[in-house]
PDB file of N, CA and C in Angstrom:
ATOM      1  N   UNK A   1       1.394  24.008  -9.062  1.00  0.00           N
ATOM      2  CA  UNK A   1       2.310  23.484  -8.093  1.00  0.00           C
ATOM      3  C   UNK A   1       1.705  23.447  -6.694  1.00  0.00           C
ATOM      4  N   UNK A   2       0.803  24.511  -6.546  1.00  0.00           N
ATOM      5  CA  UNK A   2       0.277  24.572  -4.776  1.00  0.00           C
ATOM      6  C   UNK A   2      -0.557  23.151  -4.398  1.00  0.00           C
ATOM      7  N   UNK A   3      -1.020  22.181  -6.027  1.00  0.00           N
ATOM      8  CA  UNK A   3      -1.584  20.717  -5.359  1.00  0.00           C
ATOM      9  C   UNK A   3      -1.060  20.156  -5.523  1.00  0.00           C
ATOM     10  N   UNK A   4       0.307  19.968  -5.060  1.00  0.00           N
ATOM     11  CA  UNK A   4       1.400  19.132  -4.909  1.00  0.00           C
ATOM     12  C   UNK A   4       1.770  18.989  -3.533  1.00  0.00           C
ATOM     13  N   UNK A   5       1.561  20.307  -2.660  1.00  0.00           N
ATOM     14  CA  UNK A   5       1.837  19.986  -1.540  1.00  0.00           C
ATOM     15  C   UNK A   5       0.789  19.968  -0.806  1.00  0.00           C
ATOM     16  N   UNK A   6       0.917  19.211   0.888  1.00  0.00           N
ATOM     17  CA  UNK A   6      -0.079  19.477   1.827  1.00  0.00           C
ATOM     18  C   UNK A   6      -0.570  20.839   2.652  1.00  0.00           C
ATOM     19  N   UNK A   7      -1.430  20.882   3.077  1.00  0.00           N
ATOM     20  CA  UNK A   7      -1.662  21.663   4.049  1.00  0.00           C
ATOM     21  C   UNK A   7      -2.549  22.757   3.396  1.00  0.00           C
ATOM     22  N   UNK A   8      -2.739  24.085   3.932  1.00  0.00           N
ATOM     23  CA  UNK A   8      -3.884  24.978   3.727  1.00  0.00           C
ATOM     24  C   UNK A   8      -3.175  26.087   2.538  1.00  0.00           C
ATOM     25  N   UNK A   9      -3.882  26.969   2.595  1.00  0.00           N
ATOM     26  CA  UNK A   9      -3.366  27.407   0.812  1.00  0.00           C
ATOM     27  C   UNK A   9      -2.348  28.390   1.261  1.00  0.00           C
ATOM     28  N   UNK A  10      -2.150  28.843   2.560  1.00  0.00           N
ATOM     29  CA  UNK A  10      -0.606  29.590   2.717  1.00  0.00           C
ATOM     30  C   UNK A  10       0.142  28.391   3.232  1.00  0.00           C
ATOM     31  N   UNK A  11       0.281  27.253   3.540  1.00  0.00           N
ATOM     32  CA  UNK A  11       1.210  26.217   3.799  1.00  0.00           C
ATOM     33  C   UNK A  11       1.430  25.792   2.537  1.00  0.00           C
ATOM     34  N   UNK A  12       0.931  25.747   2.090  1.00  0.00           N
ATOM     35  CA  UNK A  12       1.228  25.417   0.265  1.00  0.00           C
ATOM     36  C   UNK A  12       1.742  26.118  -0.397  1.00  0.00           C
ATOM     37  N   UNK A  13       1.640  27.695  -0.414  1.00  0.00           N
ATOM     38  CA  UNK A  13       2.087  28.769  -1.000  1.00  0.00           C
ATOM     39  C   UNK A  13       3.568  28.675  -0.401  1.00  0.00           C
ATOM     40  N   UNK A  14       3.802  28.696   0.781  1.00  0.00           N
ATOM     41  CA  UNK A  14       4.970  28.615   1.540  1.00  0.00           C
ATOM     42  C   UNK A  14       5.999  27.310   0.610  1.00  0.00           C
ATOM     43  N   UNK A  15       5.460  26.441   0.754  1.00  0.00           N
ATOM     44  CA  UNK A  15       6.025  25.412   0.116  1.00  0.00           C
ATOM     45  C   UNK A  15       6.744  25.489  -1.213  1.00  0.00           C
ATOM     46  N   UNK A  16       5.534  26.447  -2.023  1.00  0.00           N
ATOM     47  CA  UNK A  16       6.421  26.365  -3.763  1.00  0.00           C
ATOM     48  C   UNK A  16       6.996  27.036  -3.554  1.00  0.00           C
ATOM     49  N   UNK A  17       6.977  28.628  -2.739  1.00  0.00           N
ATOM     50  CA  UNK A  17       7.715  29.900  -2.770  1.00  0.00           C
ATOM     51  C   UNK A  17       9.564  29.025  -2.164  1.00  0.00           C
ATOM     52  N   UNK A  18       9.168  27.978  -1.225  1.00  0.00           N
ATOM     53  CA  UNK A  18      10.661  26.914  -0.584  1.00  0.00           C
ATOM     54  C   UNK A  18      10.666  26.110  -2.115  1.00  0.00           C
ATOM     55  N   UNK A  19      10.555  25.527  -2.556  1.00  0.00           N
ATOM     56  CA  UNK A  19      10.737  24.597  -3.648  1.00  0.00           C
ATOM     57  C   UNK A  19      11.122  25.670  -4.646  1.00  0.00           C
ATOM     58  N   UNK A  20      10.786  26.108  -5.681  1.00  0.00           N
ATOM     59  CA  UNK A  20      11.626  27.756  -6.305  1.00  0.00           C
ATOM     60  C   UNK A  20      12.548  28.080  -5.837  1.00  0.00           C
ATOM     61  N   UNK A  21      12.454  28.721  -4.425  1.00  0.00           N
ATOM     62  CA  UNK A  21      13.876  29.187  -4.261  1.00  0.00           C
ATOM     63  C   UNK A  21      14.704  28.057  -3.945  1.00  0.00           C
ATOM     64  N   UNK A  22      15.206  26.613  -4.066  1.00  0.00           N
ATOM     65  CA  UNK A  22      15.851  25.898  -4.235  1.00  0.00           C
ATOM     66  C   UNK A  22      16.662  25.757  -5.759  1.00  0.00           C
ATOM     67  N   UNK A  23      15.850  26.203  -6.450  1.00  0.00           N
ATOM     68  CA  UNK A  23      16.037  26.201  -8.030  1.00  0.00           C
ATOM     69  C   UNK A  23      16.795  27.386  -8.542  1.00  0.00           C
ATOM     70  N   UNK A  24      16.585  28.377  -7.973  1.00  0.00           N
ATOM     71  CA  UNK A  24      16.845  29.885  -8.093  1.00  0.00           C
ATOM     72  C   UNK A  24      16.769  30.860  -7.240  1.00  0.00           C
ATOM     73  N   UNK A  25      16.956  32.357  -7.433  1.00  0.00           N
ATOM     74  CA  UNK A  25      16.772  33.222  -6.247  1.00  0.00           C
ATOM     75  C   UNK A  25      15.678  33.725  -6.527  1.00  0.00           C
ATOM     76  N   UNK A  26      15.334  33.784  -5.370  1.00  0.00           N
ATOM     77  CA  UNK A  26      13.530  34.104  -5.183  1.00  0.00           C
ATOM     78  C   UNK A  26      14.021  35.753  -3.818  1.00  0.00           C
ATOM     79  N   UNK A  27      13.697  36.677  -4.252  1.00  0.00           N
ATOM     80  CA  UNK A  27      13.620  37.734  -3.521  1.00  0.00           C
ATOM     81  C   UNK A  27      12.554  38.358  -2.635  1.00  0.00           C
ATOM     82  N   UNK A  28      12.442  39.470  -1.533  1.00  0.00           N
ATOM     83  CA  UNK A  28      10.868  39.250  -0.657  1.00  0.00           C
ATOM     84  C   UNK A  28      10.394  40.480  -1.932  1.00  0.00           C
ATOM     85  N   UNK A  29      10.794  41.039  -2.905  1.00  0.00           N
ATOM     86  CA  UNK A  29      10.482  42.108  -4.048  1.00  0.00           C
ATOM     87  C   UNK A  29       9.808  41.292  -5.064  1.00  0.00           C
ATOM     88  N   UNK A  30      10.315  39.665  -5.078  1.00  0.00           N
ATOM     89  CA  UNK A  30       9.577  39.105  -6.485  1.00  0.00           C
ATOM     90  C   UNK A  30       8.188  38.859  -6.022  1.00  0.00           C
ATOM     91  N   UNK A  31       7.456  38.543  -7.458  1.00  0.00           N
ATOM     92  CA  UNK A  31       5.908  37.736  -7.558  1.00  0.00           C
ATOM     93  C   UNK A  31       5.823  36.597  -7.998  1.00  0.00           C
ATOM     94  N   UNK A  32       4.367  36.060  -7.387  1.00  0.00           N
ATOM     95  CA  UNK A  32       4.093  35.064  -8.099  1.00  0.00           C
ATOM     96  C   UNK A  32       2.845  35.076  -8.496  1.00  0.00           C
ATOM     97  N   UNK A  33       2.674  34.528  -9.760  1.00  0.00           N
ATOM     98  CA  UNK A  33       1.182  34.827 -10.289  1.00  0.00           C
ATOM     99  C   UNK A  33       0.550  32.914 -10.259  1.00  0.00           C
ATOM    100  N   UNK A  34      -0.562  33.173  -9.775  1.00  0.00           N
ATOM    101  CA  UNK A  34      -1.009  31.818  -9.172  1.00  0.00           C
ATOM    102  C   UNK A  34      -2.610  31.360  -9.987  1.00  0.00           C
ATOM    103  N   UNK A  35      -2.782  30.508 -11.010  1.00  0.00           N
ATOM    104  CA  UNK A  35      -3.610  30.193 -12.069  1.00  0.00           C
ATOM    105  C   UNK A  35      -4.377  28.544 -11.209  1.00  0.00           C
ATOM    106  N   UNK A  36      -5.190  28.918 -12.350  1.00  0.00           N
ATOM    107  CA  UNK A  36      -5.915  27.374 -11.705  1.00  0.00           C
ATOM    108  C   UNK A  36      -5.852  26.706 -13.427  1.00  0.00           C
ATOM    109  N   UNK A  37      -5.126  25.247 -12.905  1.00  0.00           N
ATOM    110  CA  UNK A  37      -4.742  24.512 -14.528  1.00  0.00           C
ATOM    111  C   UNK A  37      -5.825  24.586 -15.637  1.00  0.00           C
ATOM    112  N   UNK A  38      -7.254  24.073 -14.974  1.00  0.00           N
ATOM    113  CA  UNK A  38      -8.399  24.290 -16.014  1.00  0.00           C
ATOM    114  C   UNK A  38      -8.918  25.787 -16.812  1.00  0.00           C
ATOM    115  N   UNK A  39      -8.473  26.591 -16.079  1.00  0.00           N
ATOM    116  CA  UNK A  39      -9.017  27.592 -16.389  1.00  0.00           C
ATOM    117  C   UNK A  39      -7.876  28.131 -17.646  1.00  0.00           C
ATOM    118  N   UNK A  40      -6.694  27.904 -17.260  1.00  0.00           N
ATOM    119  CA  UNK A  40      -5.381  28.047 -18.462  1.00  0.00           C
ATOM    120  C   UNK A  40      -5.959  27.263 -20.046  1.00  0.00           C
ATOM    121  N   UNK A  41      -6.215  26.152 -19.449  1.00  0.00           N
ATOM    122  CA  UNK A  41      -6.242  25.015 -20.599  1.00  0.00           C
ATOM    123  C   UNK A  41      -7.675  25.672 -21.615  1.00  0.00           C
ATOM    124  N   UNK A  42      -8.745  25.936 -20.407  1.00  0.00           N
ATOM    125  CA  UNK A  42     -10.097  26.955 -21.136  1.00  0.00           C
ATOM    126  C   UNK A  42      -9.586  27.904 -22.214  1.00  0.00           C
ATOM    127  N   UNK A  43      -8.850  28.611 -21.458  1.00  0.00           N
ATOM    128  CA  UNK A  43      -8.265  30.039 -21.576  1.00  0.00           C
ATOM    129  C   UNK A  43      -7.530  29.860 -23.303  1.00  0.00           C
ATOM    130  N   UNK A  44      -7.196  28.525 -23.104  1.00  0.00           N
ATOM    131  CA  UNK A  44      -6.517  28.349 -24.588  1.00  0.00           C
ATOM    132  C   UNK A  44      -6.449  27.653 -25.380  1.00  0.00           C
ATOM    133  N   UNK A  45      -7.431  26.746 -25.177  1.00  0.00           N
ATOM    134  CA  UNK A  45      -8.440  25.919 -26.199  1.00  0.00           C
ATOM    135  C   UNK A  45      -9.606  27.139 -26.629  1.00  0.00           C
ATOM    136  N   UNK A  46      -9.909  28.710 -26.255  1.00  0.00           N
ATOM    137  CA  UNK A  46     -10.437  29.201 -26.666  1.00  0.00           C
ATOM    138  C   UNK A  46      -9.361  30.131 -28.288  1.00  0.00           C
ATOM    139  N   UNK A  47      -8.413  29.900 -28.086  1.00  0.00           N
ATOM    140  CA  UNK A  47      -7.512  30.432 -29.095  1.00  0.00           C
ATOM    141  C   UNK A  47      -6.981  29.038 -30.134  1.00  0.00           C
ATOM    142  N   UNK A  48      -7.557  27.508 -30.065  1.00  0.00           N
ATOM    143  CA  UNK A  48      -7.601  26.709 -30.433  1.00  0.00           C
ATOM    144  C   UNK A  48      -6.522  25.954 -30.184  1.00  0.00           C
ATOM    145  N   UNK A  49      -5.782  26.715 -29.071  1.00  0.00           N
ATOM    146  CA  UNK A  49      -4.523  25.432 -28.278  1.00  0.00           C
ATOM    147  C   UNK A  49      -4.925  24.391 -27.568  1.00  0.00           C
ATOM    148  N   UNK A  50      -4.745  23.085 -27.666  1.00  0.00           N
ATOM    149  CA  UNK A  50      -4.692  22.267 -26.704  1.00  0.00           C
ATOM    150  C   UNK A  50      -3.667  22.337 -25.696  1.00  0.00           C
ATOM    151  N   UNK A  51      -2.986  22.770 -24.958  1.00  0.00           N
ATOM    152  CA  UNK A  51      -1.868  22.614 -24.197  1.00  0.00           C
ATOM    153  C   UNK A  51      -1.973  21.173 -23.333  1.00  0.00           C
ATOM    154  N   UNK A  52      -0.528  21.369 -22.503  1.00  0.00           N
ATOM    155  CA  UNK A  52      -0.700  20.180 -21.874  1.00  0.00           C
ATOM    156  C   UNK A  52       0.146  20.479 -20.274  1.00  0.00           C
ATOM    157  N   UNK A  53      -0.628  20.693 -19.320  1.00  0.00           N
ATOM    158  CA  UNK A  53       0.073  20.703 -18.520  1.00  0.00           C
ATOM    159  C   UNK A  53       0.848  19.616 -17.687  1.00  0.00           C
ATOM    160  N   UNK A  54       2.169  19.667 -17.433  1.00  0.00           N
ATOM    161  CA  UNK A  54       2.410  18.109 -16.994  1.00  0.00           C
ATOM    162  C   UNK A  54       3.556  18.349 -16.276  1.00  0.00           C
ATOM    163  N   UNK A  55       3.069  17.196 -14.992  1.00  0.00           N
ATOM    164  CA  UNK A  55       3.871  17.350 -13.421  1.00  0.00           C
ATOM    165  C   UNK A  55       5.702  16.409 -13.904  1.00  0.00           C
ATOM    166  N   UNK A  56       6.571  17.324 -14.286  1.00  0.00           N
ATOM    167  CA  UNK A  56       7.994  17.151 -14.972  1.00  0.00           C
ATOM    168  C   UNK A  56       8.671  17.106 -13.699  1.00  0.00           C
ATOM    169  N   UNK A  57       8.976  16.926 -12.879  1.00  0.00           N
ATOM    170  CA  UNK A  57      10.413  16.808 -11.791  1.00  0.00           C
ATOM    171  C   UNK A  57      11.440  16.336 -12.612  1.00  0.00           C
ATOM    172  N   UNK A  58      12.562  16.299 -12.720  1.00  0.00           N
ATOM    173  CA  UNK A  58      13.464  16.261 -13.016  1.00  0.00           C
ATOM    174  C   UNK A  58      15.261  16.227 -11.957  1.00  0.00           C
ATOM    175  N   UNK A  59      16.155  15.361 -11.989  1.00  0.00           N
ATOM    176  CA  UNK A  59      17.156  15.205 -11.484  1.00  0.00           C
ATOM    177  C   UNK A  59      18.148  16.664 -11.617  1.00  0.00           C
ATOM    178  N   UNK A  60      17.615  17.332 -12.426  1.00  0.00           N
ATOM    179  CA  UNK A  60      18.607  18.817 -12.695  1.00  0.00           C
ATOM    180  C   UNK A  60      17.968  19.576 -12.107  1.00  0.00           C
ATOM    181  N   UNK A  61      16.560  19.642 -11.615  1.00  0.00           N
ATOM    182  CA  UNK A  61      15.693  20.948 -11.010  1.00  0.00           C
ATOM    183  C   UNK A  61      15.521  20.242  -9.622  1.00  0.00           C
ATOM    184  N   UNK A  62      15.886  20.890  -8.465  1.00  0.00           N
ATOM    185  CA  UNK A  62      15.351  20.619  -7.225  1.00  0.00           C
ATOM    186  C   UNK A  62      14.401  20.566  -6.763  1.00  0.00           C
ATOM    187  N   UNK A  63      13.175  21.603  -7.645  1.00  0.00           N
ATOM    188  CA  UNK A  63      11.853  21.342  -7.478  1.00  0.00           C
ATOM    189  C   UNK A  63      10.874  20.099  -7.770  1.00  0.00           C
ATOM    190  N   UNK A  64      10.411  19.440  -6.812  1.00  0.00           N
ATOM    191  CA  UNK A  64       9.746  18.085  -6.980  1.00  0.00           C
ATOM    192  C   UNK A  64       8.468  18.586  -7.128  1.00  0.00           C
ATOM    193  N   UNK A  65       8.112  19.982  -7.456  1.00  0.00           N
ATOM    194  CA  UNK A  65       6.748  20.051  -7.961  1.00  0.00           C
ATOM    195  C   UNK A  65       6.401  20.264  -9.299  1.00  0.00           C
ATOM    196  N   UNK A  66       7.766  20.557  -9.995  1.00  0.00           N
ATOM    197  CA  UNK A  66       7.996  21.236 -11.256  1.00  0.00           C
ATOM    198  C   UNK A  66       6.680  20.878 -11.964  1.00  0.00           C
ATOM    199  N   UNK A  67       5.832  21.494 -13.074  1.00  0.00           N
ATOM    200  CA  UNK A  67       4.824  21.458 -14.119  1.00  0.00           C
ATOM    201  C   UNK A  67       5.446  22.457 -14.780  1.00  0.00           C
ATOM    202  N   UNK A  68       5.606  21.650 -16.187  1.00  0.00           N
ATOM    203  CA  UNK A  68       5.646  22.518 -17.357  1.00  0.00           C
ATOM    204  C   UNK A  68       4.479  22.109 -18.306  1.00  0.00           C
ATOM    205  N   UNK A  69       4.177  23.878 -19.207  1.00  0.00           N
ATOM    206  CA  UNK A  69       2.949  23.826 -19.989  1.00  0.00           C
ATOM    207  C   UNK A  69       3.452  23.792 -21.359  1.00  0.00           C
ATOM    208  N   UNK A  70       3.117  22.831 -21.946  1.00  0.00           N
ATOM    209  CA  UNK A  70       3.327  22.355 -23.547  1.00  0.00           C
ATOM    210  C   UNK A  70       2.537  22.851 -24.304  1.00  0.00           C
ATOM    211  N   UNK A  71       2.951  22.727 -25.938  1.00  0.00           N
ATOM    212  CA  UNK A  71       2.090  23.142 -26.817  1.00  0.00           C
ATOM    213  C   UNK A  71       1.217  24.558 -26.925  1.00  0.00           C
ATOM    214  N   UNK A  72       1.967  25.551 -26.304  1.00  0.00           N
ATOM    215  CA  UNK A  72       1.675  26.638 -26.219  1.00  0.00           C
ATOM    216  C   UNK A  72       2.549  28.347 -26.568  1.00  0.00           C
ATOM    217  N   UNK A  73       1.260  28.669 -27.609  1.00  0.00           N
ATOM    218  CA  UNK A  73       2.508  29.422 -28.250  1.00  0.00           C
ATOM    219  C   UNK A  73       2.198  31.068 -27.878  1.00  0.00           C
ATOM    220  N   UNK A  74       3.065  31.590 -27.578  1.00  0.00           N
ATOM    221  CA  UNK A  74       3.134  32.758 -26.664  1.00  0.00           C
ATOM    222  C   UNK A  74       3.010  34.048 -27.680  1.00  0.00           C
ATOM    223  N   UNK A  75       2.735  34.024 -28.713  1.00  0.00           N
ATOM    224  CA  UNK A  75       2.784  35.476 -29.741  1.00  0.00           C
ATOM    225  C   UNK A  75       1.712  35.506 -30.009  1.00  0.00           C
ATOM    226  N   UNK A  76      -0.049  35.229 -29.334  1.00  0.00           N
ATOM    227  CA  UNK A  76      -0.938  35.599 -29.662  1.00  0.00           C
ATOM    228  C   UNK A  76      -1.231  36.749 -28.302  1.00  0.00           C
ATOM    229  N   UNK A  77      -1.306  37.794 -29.113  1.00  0.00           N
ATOM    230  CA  UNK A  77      -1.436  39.186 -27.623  1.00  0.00           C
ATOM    231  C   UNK A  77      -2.900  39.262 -27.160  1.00  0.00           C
ATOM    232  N   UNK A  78      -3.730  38.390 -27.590  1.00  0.00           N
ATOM    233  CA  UNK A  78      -4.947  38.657 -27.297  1.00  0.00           C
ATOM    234  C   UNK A  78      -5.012  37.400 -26.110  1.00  0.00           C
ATOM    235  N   UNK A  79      -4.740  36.591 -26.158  1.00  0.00           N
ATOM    236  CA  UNK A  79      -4.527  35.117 -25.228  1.00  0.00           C
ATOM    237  C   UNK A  79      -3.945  35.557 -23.785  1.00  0.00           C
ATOM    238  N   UNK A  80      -2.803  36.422 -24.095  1.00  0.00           N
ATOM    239  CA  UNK A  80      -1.513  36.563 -22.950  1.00  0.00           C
ATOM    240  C   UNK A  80      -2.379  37.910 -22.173  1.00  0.00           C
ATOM    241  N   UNK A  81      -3.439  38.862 -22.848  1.00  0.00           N
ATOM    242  CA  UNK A  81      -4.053  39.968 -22.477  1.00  0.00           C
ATOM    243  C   UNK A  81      -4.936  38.327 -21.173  1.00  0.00           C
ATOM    244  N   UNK A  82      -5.610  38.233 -21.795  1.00  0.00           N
ATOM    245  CA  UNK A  82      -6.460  37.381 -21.218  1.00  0.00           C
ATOM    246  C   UNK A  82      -6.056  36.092 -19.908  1.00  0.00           C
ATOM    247  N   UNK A  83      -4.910  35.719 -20.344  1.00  0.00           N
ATOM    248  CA  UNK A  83      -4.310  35.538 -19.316  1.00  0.00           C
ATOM    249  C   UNK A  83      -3.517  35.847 -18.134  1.00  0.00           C
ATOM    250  N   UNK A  84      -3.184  37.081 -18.408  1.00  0.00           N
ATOM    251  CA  UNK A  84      -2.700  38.071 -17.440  1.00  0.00           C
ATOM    252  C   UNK A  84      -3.876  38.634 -16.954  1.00  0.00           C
ATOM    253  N   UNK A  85      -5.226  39.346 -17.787  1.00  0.00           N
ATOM    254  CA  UNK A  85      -6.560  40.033 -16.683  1.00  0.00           C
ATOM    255  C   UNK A  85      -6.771  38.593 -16.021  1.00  0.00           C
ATOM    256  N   UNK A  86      -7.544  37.993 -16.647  1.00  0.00           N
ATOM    257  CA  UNK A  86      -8.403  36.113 -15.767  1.00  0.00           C
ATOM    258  C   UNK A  86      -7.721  35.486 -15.060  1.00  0.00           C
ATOM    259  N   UNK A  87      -6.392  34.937 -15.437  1.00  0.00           N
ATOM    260  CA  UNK A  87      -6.330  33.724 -15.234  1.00  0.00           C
ATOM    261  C   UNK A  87      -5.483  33.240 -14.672  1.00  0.00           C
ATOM    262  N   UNK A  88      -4.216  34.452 -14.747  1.00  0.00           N
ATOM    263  CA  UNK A  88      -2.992  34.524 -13.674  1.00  0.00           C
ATOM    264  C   UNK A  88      -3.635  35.883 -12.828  1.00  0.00           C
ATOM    265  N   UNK A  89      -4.586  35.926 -12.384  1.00  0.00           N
ATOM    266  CA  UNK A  89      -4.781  37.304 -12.172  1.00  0.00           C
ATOM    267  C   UNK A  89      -4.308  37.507 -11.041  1.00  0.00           C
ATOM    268  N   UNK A  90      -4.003  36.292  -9.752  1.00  0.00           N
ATOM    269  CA  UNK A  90      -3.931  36.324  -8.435  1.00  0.00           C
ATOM    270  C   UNK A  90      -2.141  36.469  -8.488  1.00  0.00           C
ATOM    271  N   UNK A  91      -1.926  37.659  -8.224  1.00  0.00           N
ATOM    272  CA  UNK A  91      -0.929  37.281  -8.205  1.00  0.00           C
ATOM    273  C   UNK A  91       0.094  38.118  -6.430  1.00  0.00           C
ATOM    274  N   UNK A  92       0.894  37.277  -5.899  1.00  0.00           N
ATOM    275  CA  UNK A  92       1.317  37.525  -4.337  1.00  0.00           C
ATOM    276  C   UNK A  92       2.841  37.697  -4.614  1.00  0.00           C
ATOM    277  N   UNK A  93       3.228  38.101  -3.469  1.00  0.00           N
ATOM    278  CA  UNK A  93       4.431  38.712  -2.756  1.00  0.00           C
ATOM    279  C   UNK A  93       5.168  37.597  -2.245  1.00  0.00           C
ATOM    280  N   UNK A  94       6.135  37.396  -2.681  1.00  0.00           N
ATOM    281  CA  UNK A  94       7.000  36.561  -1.787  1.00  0.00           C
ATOM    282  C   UNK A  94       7.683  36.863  -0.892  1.00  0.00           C
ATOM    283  N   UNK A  95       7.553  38.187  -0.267  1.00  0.00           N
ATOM    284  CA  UNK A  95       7.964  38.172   0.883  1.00  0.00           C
ATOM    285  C   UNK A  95       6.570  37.926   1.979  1.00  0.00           C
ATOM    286  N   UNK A  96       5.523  37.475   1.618  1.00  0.00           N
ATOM    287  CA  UNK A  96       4.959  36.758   2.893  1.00  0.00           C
ATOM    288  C   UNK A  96       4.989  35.333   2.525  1.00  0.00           C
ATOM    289  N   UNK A  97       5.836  34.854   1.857  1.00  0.00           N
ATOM    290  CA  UNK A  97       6.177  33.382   2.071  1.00  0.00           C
ATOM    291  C   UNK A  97       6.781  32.853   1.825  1.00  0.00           C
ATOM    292  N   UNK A  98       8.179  33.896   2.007  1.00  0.00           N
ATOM    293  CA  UNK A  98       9.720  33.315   2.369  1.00  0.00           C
ATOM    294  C   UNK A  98       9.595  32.875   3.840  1.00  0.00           C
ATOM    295  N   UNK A  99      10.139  31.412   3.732  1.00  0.00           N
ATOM    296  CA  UNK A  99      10.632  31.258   5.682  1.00  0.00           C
ATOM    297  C   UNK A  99      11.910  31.892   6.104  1.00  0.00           C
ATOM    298  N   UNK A 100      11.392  31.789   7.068  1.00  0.00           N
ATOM    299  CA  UNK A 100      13.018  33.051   7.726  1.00  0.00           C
ATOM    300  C   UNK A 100      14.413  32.587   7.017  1.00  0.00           C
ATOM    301  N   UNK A 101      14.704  31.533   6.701  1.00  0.00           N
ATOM    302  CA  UNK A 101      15.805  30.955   6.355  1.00  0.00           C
ATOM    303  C   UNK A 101      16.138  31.419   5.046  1.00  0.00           C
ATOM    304  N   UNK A 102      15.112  31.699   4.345  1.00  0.00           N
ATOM    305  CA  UNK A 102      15.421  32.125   2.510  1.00  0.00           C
ATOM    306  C   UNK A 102      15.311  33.533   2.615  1.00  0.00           C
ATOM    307  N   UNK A 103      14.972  34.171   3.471  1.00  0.00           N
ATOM    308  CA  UNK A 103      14.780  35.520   3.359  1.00  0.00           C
ATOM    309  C   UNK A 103      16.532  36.469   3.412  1.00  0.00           C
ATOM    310  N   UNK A 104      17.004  37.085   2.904  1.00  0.00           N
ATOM    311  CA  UNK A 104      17.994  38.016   2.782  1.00  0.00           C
ATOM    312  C   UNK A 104      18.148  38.481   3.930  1.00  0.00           C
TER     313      UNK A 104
END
């Protein structure tokens, strides 16, 4: 979602952390774990998934950045190990990028 919007990688971060909390409640206590698409798709074409990541907006979700990941099946514990150490590994605080307005 962060190359969907403009600007530098905390103006961007700012952006999905605003686009999410449009969708739902986003707290300054929650996370976000922040992946790079190729490295997912690596990550699981090594377990012989093709997935598919794909930019979905939708009229029911407020988020105009929405991506959902297809074809991916979540009960291999060796994949989700690997994607939680590698590949989501970055993962931040949303309370440094709530704008004052979403913040509690």
């Amino acid at each position: 979602m962060l190359e969907f919007f403009p600007g530098n990688k905390h103006e961007r971060t700012v952006a999905v952390v605003g686009a999410v909390a449009k969708a739902r409640t986003v707290k300054p206590t929650h996370g976000f774990a922040l992946g790079n698409v190729a490295e997912v798709k690596d990550a699981c074409a090594s377990f012989g998934l093709k997935i598919r990541v794909i930019h979905e907006p939708n009229k029911n979700n407020p988020n105009p950045a929405y991506a959902a990941i297809r074809n991916y099946r979540s009960d291999e514990i060796q994949l989700l190990q690997l994607l939680a150490s590698e590949v989501w590994s970055e993962v931040i605080e949303a309370r440094n990028y709530l704008a004052p307005e979403q913040a509690p």
